[in-house]
C-alpha atoms as a PDB file:
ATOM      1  CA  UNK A   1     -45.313-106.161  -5.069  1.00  0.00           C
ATOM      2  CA  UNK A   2     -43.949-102.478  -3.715  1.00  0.00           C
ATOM      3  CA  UNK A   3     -43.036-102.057  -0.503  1.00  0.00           C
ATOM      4  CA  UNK A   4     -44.288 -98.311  -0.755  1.00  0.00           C
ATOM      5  CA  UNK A   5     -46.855 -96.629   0.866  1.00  0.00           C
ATOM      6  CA  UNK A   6     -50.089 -95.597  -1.525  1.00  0.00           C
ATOM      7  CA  UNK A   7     -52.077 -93.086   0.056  1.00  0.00           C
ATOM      8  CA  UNK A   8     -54.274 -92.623  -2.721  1.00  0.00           C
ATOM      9  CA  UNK A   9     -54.017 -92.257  -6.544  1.00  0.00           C
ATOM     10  CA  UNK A  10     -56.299 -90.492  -9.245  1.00  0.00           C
ATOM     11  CA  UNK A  11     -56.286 -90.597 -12.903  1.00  0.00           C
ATOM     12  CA  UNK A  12     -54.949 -87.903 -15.205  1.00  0.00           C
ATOM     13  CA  UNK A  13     -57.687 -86.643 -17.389  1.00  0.00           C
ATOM     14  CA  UNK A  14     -57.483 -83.825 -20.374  1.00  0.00           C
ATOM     15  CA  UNK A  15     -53.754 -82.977 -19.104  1.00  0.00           C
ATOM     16  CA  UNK A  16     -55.239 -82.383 -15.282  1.00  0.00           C
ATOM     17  CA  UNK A  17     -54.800 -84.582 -12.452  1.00  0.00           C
ATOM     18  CA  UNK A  18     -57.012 -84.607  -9.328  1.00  0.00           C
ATOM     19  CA  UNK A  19     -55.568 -84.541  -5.556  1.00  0.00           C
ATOM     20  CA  UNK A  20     -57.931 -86.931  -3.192  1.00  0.00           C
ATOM     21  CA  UNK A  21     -60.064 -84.746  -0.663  1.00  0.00           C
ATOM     22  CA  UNK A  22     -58.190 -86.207   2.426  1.00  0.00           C
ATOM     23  CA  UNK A  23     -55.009 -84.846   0.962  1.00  0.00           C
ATOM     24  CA  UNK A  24     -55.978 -81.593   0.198  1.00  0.00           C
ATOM     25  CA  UNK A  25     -57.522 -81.698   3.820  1.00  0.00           C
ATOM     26  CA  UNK A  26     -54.346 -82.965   5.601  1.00  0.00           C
ATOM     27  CA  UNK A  27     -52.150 -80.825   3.764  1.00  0.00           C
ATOM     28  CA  UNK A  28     -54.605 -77.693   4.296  1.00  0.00           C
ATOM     29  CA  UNK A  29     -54.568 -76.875   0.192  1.00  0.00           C
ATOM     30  CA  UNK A  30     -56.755 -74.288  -0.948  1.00  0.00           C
ATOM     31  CA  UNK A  31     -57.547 -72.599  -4.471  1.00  0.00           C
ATOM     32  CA  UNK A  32     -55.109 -70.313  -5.241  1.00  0.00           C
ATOM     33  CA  UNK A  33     -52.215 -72.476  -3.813  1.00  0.00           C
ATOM     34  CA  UNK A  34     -49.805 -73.666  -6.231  1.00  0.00           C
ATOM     35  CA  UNK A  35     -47.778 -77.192  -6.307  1.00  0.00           C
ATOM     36  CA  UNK A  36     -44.129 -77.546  -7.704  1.00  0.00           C
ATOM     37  CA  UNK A  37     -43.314 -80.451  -9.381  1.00  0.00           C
ATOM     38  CA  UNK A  38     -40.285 -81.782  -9.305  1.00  0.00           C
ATOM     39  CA  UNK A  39     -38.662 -85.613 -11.327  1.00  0.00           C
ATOM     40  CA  UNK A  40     -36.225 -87.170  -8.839  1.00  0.00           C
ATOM     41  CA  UNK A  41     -34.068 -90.280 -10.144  1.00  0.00           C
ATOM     42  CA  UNK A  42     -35.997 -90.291 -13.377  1.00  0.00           C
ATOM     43  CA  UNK A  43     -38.441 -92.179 -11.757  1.00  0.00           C
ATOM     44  CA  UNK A  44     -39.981 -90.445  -8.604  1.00  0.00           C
ATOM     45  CA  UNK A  45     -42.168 -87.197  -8.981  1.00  0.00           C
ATOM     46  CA  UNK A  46     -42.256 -84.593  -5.708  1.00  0.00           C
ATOM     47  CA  UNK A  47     -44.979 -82.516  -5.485  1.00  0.00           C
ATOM     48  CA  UNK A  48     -44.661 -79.754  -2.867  1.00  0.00           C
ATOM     49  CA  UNK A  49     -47.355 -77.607  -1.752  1.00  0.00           C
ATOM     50  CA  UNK A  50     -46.741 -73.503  -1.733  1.00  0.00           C
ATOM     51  CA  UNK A  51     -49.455 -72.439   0.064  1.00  0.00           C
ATOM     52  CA  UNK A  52     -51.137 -68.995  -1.240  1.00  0.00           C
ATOM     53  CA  UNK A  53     -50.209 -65.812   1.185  1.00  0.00           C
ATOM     54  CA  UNK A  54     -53.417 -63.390   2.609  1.00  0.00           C
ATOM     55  CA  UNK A  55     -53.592 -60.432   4.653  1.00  0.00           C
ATOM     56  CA  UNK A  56     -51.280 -57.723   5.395  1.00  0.00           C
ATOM     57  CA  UNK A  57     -48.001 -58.858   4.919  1.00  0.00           C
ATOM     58  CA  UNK A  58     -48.372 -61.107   2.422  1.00  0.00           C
ATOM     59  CA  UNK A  59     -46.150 -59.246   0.011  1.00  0.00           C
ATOM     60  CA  UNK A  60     -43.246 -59.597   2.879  1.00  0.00           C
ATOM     61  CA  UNK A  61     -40.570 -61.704   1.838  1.00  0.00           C
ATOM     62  CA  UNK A  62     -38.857 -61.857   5.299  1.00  0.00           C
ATOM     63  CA  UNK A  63     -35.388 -61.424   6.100  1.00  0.00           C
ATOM     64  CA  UNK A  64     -33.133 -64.520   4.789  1.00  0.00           C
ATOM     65  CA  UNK A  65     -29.887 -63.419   7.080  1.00  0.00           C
ATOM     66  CA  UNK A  66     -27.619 -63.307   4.690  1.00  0.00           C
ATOM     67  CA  UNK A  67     -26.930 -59.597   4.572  1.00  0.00           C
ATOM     68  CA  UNK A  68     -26.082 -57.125   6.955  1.00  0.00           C
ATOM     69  CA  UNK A  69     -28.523 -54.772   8.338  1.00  0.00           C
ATOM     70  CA  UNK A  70     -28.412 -51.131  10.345  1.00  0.00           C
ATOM     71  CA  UNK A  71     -31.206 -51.234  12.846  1.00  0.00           C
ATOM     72  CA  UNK A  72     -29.905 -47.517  13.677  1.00  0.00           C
ATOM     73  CA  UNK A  73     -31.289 -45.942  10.385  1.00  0.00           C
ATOM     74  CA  UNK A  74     -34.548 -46.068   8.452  1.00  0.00           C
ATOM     75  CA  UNK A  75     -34.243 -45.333   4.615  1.00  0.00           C
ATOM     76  CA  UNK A  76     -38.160 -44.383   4.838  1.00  0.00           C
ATOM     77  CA  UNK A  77     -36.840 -41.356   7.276  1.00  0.00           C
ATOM     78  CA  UNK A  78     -35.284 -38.749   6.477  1.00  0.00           C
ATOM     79  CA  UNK A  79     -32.397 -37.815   8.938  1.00  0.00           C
END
C-alpha cells in the first residue's frame, strides 16, 4: 500500500475531471481560474492553480526587477 497522502480523488468523465468542493474551497478556486498541468517523472501530474485577476489593475503585470528603471522621467509626460 502507498505511503502517500489521498486527499480526495474523482473520476474523469467525457474528457473532464471534477475537483472535490473542499479543494476548490481550501485553495479559494473560482470560475474563470485556470489550472496548469504539468507530468513530473512520467508518473506524477502537478496541477497548479492561476487564480483569475479583477478590478483595476488586473491588466498590471508588475515589475519583475530585472531591468533598469528612471524614476526621474515619465514617458506618459511630455518634458
Amino acid at each position: 500500500m502507498s505511503s502517500e497522502r489521498v486527499d480526495s480523488e474523482s473520476k474523469v468523465s467525457g474528457n473532464q475531471a471534477n475537483i472535490p468542493a473542499h479543494i476548490r474551497r481550501e485553495l479559494e478556486i473560482d470560475d474563470g481560474d485556470k489550472l496548469r498541468w504539468q507530468i513530473e517523472d512520467g508518473r506524477t501530474l502537478r496541477v497548479r492553480v492561476v487564480q483569475q485577476r479583477s478590478g483595476t489593475f488586473s491588466d498590471f503585470d508588475g515589475y519583475d526587477g530585472d531591468r533598469e528603471t528612471n524614476v526621474k522621467s515619465d514617458p506618459y509626460q511630455p518634458e
